[in-house]
C-alpha atoms as a PDB file:
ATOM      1  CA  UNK A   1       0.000   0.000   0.000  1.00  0.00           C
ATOM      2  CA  UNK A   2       1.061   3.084  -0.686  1.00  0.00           C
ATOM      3  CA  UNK A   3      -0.103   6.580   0.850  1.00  0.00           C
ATOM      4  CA  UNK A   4       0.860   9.944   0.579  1.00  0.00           C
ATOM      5  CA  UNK A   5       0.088  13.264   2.999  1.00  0.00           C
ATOM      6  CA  UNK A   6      -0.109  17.127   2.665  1.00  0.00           C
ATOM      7  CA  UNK A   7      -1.010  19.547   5.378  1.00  0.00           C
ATOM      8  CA  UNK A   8      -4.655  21.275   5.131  1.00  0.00           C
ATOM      9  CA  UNK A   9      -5.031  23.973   7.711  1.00  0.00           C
ATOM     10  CA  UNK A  10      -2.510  22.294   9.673  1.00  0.00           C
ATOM     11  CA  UNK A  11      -3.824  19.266   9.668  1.00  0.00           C
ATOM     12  CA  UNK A  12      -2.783  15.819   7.814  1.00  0.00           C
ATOM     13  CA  UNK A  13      -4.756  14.731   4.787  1.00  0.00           C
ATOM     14  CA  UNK A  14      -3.605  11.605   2.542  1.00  0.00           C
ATOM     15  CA  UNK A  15      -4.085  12.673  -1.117  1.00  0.00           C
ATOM     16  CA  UNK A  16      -4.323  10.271  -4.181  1.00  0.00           C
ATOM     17  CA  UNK A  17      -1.197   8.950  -5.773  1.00  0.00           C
ATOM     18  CA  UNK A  18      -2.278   7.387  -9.266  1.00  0.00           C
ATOM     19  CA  UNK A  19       0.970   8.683 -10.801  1.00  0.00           C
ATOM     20  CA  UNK A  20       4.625   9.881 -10.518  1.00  0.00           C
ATOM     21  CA  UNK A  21       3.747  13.637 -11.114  1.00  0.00           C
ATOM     22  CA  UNK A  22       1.095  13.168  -8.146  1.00  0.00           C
ATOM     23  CA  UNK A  23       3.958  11.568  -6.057  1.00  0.00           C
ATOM     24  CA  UNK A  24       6.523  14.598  -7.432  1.00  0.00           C
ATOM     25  CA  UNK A  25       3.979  17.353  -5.552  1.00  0.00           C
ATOM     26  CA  UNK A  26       5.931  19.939  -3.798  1.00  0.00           C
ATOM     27  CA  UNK A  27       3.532  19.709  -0.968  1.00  0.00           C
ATOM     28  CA  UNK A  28       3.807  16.111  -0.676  1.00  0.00           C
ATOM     29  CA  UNK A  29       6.290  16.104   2.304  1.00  0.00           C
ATOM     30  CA  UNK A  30       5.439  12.049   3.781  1.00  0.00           C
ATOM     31  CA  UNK A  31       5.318   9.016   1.807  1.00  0.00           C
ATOM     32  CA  UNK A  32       4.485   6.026   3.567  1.00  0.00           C
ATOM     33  CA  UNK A  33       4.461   2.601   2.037  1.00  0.00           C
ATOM     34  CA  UNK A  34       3.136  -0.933   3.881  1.00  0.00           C
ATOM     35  CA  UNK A  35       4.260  -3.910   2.234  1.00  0.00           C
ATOM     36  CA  UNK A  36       4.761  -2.572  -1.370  1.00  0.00           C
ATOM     37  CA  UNK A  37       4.042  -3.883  -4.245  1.00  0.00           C
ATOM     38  CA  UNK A  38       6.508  -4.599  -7.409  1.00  0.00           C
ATOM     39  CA  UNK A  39       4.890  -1.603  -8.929  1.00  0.00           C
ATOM     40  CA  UNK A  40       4.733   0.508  -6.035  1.00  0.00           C
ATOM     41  CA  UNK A  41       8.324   0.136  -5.279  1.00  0.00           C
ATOM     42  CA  UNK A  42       9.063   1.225  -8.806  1.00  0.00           C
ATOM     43  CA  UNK A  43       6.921   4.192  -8.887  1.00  0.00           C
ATOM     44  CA  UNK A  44       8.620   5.502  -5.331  1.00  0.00           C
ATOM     45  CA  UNK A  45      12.547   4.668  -6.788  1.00  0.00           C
ATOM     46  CA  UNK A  46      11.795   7.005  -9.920  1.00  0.00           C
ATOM     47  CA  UNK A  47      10.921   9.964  -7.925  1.00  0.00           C
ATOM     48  CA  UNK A  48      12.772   9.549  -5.073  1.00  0.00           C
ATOM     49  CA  UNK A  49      16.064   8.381  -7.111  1.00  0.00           C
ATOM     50  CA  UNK A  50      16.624   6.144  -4.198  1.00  0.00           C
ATOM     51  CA  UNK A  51      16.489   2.203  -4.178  1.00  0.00           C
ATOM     52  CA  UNK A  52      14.309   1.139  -1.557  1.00  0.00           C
ATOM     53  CA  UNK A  53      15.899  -1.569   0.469  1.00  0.00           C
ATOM     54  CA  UNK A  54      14.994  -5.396   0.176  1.00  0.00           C
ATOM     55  CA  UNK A  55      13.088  -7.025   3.581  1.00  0.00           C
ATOM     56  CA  UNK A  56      16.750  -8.742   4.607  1.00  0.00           C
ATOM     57  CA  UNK A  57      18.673  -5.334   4.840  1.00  0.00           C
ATOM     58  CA  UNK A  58      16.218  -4.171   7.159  1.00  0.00           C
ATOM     59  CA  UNK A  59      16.840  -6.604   9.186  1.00  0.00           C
ATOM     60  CA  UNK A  60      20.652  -5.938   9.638  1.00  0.00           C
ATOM     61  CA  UNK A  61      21.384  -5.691  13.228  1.00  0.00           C
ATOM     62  CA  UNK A  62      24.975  -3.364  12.814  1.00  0.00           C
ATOM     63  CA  UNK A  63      24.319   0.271  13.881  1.00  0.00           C
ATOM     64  CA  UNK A  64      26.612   1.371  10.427  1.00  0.00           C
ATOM     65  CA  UNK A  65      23.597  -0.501   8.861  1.00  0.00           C
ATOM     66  CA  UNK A  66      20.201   0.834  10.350  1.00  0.00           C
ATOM     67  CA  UNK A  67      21.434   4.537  10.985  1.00  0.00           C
ATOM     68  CA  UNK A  68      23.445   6.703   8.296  1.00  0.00           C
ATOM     69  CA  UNK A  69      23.373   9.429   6.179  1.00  0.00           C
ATOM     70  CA  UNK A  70      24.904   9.290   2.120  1.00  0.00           C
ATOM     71  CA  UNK A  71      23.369  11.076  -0.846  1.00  0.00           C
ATOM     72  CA  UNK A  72      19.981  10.103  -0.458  1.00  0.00           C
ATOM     73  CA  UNK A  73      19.768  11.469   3.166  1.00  0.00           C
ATOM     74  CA  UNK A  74      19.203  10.381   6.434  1.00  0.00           C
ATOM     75  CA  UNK A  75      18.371   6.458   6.839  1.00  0.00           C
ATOM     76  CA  UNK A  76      16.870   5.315  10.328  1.00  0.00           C
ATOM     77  CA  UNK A  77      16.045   1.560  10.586  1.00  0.00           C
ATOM     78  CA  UNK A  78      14.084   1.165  14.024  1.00  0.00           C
ATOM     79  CA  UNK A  79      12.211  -1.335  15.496  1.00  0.00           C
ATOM     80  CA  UNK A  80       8.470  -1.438  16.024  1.00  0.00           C
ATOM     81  CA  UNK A  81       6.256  -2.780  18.225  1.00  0.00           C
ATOM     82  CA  UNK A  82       3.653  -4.924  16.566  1.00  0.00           C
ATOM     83  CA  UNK A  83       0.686  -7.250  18.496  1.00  0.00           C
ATOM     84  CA  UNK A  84      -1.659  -8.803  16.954  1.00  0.00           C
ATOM     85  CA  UNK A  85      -3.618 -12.332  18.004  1.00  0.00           C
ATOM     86  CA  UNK A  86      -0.802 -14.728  17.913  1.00  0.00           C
ATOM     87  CA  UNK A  87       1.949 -12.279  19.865  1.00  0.00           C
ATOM     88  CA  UNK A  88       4.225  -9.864  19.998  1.00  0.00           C
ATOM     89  CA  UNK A  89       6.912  -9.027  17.554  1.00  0.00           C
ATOM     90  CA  UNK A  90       9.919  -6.282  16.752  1.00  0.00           C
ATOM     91  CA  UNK A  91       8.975  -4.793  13.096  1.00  0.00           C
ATOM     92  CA  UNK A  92      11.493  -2.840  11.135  1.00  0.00           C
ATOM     93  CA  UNK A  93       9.964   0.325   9.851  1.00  0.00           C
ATOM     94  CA  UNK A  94      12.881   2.467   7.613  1.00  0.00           C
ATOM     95  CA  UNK A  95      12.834   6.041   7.648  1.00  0.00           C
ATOM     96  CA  UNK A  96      14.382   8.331   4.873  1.00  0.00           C
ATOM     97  CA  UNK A  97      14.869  11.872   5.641  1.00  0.00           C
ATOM     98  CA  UNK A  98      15.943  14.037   2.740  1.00  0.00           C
ATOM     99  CA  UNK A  99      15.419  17.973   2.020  1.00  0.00           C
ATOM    100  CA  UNK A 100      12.003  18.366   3.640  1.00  0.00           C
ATOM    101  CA  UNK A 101      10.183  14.892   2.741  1.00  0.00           C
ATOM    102  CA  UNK A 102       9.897  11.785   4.484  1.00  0.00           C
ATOM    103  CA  UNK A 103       9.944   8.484   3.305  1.00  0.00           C
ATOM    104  CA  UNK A 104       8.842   5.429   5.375  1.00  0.00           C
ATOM    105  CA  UNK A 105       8.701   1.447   3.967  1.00  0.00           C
ATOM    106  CA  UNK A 106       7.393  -1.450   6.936  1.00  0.00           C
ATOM    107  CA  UNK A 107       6.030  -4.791   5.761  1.00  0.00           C
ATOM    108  CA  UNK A 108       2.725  -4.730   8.610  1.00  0.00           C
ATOM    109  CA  UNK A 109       0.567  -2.175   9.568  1.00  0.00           C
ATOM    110  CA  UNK A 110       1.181  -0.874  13.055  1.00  0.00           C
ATOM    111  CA  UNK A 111      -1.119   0.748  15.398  1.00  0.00           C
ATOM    112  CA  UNK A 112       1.121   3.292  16.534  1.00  0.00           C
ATOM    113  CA  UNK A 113       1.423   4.924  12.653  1.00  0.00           C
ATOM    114  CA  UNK A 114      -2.501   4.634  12.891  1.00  0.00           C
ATOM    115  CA  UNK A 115      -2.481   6.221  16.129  1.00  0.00           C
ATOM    116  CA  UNK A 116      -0.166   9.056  14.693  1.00  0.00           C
ATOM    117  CA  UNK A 117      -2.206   9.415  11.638  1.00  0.00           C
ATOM    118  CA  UNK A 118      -5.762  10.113  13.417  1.00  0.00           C
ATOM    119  CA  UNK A 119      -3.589  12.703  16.180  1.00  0.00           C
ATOM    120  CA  UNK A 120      -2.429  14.438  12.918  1.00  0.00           C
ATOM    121  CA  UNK A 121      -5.182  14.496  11.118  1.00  0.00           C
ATOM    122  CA  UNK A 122      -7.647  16.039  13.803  1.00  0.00           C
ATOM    123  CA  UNK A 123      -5.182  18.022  15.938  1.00  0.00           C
ATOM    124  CA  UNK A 124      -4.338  20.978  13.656  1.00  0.00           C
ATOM    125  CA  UNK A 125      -0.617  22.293  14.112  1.00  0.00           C
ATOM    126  CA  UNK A 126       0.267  18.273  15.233  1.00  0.00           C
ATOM    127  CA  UNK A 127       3.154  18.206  12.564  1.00  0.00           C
ATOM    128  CA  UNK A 128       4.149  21.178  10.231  1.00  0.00           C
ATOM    129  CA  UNK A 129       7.038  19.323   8.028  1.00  0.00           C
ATOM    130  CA  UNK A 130       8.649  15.856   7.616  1.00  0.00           C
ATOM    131  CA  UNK A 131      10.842  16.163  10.966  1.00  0.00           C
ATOM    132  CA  UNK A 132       7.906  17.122  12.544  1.00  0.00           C
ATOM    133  CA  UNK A 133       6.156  13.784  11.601  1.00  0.00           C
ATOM    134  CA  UNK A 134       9.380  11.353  12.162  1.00  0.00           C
ATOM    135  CA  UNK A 135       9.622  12.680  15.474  1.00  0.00           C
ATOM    136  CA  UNK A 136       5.692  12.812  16.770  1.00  0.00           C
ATOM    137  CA  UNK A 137       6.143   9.017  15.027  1.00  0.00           C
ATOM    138  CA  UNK A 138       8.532   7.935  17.698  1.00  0.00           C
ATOM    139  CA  UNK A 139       6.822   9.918  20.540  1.00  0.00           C
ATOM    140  CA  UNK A 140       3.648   7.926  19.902  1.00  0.00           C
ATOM    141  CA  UNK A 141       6.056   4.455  19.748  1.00  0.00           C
ATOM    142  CA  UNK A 142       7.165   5.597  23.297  1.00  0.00           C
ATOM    143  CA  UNK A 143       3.463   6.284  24.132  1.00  0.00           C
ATOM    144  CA  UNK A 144       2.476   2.771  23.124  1.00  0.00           C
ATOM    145  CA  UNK A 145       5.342   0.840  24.473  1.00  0.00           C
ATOM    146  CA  UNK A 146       4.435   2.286  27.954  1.00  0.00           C
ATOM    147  CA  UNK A 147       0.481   1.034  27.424  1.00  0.00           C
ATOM    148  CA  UNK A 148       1.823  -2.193  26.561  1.00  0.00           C
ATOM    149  CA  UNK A 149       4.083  -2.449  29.661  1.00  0.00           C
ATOM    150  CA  UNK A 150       1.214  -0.907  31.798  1.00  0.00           C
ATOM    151  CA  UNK A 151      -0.481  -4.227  30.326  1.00  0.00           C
ATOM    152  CA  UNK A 152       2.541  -6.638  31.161  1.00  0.00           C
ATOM    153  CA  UNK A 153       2.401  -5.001  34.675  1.00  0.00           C
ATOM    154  CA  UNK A 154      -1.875  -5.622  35.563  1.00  0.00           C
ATOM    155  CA  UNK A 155      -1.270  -9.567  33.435  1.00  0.00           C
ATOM    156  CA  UNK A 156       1.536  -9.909  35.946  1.00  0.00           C
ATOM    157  CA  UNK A 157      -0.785  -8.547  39.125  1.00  0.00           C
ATOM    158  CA  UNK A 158      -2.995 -11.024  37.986  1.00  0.00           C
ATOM    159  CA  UNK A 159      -0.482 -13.859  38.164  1.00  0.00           C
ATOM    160  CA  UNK A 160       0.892 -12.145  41.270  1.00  0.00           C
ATOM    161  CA  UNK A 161      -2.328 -12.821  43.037  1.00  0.00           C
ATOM    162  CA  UNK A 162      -2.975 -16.339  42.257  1.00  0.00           C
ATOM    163  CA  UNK A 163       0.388 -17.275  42.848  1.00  0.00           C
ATOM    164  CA  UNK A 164       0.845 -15.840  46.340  1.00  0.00           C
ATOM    165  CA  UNK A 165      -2.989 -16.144  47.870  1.00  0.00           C
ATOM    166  CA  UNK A 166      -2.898 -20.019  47.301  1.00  0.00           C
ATOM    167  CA  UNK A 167      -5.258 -20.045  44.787  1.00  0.00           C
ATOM    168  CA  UNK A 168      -7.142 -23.687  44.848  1.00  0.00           C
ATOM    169  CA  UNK A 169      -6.588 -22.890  40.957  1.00  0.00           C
ATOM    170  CA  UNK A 170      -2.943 -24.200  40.759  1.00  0.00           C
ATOM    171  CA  UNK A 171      -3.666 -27.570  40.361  1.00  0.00           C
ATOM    172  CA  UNK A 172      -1.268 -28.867  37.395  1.00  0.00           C
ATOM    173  CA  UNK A 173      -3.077 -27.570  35.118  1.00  0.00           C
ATOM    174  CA  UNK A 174      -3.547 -24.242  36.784  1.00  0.00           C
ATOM    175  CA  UNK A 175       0.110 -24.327  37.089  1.00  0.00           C
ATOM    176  CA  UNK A 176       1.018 -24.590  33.400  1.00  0.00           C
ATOM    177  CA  UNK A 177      -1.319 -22.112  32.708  1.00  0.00           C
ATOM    178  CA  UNK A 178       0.552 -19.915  35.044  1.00  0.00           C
ATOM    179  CA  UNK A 179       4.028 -20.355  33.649  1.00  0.00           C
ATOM    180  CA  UNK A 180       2.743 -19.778  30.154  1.00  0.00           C
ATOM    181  CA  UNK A 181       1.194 -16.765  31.292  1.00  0.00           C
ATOM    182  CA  UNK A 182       4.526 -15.541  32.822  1.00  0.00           C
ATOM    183  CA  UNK A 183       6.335 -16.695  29.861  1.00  0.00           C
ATOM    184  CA  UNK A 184       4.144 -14.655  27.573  1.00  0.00           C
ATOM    185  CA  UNK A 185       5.400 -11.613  29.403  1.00  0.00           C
ATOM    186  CA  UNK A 186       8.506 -11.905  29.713  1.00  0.00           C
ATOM    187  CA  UNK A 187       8.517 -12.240  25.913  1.00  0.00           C
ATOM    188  CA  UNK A 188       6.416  -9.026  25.355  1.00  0.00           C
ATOM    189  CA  UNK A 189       8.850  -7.166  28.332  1.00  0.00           C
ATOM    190  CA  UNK A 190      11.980  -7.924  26.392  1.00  0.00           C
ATOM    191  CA  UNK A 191      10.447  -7.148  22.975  1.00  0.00           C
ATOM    192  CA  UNK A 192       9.804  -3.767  24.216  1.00  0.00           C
ATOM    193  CA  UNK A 193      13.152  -3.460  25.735  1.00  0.00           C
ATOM    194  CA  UNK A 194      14.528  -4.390  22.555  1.00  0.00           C
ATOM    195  CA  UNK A 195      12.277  -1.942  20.859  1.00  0.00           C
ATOM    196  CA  UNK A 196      13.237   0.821  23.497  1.00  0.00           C
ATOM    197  CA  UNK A 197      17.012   0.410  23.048  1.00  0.00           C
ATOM    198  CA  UNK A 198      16.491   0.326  19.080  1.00  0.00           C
ATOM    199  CA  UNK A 199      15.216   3.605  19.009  1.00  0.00           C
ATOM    200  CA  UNK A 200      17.010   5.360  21.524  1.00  0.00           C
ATOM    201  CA  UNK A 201      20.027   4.500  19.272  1.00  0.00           C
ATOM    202  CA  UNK A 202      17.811   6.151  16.458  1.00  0.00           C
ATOM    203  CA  UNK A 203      17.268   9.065  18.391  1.00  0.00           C
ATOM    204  CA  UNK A 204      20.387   9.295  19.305  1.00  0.00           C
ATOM    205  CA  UNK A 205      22.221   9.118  15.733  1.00  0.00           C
ATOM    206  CA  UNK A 206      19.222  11.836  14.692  1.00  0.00           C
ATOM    207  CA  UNK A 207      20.048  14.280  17.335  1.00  0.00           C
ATOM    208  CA  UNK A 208      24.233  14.314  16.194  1.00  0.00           C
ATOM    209  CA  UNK A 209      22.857  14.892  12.677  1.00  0.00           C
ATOM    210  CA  UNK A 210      21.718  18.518  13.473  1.00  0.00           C
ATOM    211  CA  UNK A 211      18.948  17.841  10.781  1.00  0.00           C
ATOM    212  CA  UNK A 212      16.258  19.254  13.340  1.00  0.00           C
ATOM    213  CA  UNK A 213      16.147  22.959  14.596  1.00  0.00           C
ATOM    214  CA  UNK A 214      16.183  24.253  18.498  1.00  0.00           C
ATOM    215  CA  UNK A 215      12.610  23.013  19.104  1.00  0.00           C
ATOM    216  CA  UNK A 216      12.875  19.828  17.696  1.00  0.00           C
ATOM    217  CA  UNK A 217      15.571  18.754  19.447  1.00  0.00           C
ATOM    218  CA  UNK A 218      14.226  19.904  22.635  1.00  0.00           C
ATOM    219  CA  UNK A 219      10.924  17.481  22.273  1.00  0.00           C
ATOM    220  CA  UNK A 220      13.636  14.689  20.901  1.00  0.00           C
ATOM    221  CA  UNK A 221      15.280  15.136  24.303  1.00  0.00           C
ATOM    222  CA  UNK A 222      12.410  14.488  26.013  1.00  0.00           C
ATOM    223  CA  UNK A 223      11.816  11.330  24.316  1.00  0.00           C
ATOM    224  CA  UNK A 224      15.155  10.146  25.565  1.00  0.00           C
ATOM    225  CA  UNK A 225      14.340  10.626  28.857  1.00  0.00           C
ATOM    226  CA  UNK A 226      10.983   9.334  28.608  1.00  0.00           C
ATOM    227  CA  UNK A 227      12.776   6.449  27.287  1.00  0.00           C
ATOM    228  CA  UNK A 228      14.924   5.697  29.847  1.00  0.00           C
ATOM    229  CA  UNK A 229      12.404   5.601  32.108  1.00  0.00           C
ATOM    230  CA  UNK A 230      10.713   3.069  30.101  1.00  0.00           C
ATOM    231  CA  UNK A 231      13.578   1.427  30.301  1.00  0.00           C
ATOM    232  CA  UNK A 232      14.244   1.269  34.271  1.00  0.00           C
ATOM    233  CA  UNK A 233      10.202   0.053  34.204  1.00  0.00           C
ATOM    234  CA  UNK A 234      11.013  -2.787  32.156  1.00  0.00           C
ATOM    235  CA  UNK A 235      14.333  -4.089  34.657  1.00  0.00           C
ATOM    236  CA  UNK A 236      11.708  -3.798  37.311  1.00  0.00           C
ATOM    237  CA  UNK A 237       9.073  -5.955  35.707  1.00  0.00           C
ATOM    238  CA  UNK A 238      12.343  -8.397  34.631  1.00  0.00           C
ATOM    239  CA  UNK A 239      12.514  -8.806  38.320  1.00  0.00           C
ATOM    240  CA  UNK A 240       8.794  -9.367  38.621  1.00  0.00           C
ATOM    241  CA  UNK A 241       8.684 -12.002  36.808  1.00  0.00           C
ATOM    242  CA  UNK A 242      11.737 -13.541  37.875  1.00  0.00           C
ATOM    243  CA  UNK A 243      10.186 -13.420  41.372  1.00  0.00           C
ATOM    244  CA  UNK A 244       6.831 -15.059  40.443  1.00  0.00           C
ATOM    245  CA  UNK A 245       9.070 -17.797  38.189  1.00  0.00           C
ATOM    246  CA  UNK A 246      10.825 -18.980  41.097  1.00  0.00           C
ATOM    247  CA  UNK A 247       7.986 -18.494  43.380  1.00  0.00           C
ATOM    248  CA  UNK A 248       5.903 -21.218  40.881  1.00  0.00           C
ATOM    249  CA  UNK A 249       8.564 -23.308  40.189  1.00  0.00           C
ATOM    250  CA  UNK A 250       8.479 -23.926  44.057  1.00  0.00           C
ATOM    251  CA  UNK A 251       4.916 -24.379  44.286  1.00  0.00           C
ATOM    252  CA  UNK A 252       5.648 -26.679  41.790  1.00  0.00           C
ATOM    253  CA  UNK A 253       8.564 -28.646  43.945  1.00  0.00           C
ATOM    254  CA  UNK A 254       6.677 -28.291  46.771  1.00  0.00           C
ATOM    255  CA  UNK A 255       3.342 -30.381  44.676  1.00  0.00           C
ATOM    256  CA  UNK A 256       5.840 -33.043  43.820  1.00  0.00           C
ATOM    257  CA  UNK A 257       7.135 -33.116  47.454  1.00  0.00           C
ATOM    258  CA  UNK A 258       4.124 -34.312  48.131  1.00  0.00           C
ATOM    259  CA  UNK A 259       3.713 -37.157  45.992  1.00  0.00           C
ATOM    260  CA  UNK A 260       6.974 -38.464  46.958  1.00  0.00           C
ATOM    261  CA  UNK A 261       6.325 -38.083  50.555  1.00  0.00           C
ATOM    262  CA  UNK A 262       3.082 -40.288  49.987  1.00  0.00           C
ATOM    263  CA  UNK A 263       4.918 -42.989  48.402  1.00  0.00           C
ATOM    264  CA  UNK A 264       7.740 -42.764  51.043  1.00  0.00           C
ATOM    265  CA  UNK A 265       4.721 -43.049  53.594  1.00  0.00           C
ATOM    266  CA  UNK A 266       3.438 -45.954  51.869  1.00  0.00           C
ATOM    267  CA  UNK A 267       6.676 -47.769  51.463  1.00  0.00           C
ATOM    268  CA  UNK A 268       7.508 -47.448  54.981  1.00  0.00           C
ATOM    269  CA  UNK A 269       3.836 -48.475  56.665  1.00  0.00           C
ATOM    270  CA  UNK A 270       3.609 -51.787  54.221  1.00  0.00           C
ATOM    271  CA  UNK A 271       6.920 -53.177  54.406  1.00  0.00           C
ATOM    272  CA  UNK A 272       6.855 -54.252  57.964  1.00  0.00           C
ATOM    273  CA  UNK A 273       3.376 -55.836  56.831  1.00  0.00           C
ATOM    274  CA  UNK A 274       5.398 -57.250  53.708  1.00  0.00           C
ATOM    275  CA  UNK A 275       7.845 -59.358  56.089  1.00  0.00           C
ATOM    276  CA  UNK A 276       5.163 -60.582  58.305  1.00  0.00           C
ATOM    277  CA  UNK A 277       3.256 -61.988  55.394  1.00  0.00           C
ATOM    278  CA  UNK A 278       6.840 -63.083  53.468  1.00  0.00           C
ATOM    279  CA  UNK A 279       7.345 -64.814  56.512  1.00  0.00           C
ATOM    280  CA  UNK A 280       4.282 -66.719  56.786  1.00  0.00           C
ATOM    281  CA  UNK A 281       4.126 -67.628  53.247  1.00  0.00           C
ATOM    282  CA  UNK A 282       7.515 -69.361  53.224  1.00  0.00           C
ATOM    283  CA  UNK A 283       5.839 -72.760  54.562  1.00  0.00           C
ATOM    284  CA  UNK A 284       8.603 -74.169  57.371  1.00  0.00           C
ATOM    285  CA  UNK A 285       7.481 -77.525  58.867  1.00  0.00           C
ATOM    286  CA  UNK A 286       8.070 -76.000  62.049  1.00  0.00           C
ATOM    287  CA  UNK A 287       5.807 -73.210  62.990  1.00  0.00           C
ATOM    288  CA  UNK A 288       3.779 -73.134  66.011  1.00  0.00           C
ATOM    289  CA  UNK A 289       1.148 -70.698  64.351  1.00  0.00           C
ATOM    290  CA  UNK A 290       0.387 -73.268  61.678  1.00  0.00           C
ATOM    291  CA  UNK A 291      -1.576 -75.701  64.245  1.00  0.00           C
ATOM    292  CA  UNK A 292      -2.902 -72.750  66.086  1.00  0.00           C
ATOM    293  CA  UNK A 293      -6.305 -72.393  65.574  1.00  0.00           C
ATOM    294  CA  UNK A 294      -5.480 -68.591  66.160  1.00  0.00           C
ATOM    295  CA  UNK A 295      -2.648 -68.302  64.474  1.00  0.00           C
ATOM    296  CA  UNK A 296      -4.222 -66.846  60.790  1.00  0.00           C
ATOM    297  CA  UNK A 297      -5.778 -63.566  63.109  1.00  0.00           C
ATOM    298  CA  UNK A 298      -2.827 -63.364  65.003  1.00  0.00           C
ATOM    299  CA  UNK A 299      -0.358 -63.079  62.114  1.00  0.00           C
ATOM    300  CA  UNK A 300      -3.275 -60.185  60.439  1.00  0.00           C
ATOM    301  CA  UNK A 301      -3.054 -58.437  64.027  1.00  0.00           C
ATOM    302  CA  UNK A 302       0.254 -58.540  63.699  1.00  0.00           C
ATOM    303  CA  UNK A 303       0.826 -57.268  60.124  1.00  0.00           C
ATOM    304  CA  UNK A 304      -1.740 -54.190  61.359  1.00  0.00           C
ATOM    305  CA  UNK A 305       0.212 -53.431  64.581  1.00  0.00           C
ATOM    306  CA  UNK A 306       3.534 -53.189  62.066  1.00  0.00           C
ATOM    307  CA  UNK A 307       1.889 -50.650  59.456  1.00  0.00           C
ATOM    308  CA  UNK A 308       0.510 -48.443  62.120  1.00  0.00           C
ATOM    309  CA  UNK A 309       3.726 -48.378  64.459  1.00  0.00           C
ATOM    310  CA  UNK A 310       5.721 -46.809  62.154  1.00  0.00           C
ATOM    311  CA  UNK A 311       3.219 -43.940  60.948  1.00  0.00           C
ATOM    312  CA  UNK A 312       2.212 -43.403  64.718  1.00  0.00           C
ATOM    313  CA  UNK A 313       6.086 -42.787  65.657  1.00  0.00           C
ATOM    314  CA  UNK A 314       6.754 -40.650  62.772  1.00  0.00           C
ATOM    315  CA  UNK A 315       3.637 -38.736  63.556  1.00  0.00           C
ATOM    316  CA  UNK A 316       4.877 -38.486  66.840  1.00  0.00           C
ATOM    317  CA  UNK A 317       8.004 -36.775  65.820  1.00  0.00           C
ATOM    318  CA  UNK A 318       6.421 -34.607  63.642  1.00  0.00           C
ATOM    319  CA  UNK A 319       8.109 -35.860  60.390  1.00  0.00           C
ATOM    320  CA  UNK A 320       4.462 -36.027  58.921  1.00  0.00           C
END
């Protein structure tokens, strides 16, 4: 898909791109593209003069890689943070930055360019040029990675309470269920971490370019910061969850405790009765209890008195 904006009264309207000389506008200062087609990416490279990059150099970790400047302008590869039904996942979204338009190329749709798109659209004097719109971009990235770790926080609350009010819910399965859940965050806290780091090196590498004026770099600063808060919130909820791991994983220990403890218990009670009954089933000529007439309820007795000594002393000593 491809979409391009103009301001109206201050405000951002997409306009209709159905050729190059539409795309060539002077007033056409954002181009955004989502998943682009063969024909899309054509049209874009023959105004732009610029060859957009393939899905596998986004993905190029090395900082020389996802932030630099060379004739085309200024290139920012970020990550983005993208949830949808089946998780959580860092998206690439590349920015290029060159004499007063911006260019941007991701392969999903992500709410927070949705998000920025509806503030600019109905908030006039939201953006006023390109630098405007790559930076209120990253603010509302910030702005959504803190509602997602506000989310991580109340899932993990959740957990919290079952975990530590001895819910009768842990049972096993209860207890799967809560290490998946726990798992599940911990993903989406260090996908946002990752996401967080990402773009403060972004930020960073934008702010030595001197490509914005006093202003801009004034709200870019306080993204930083508002980053690194972000940041400190997600080592906290590391140790959350690290907390309520170990904290299941000894409910857990503690289950199988006692299961063992039963069979220990059950070993221990029937084996004197085992020896008594060994012993009588070994047929010796010689055995007073054989003529006894008494000797069958005696040897029973007997094998009862043997299983309950044993759990009565260690009842006793408080080893039950």
């Amino acid at each position: 898909m491809l979409s391009a904006f103009i301001l109206s009264q201050g405000r951002l309207i997409q306009v209709p791109i159905e050729s190059a000389a539409d795309l060539a506008r002077p007033e056409v200062f954002w181009v955004d593209l989502v998943d682009p087609s063969d024909a899309e990416r054509d049209l874009v490279e023959s105004v732009f003069r610029y060859e957009l990059p393939e899905d596998e150099d986004l993905e190029d970790i090395e900082e020389s890689a996802r932030c630099y400047v060379d004739h085309a302008g200024l290139h920012l590869n970020s990550y983005f943070l993208h949830q949808d039904s089946e998780g959580a996942a860092n998206v690439t979204v590349s920015f290029l930055l060159n004499r007063g338009r911006l260019l941007t190329m991701r392969q999903e749709e992500l709410a927070v360019f949705r998000l920025f798109r509806l503030r600019a659209r109905v908030q006039p004097g939201f953006v006023e040029n390109a630098e405007d719109v790559l930076l209120g971009i990253y603010a509302v990235a910030v702005e959504y990675d803190a509602d997602v770790l506000e989310g991580v926080y109340t899932r993990l609350e959740s957990v919290s309470a079952r975990v530590l009010k001895g819910s009768d819910a842990l049972n096993d399965e209860g207890m799967a269920e809560t290490v998946s859940d726990i798992a599940q965050q911990e993903d989406i806290n260090g996908k946002v971490r990752l996401d967080l780091m990402d773009t403060r090196r972004s930020l960073s590498f934008l702010l030595r370019s001197r490509s914005l004026n006093h202003e801009q770099e004034t709200d870019l600063r306080e993204i930083l910061r508002d980053l690194e808060s972000l940041n400190n919130h997600t080592a906290f909820l590391f140790d959350k969850i690290n907390f309520l791991m170990d904290a299941v994983m000894g409910l857990i220990n503690l289950a199988q405790s006692k299961i063992i403890k039963i069979f220990s218990i059950a070993a221990v009670v029937f084996l004197p009765p085992t020896v008594i009954a060994s012993t009588y089933g070994m047929n010796f000529q010689v055995m007073p209890e054989l003529g006894w007439t008494l000797g069958y309820p005696f040897a029973i007795g007997l094998m009862i008195l043997s299983g309950i000594a044993p759990y009565w002393f260690f009842k006793r000593k408080g080893w039950l």
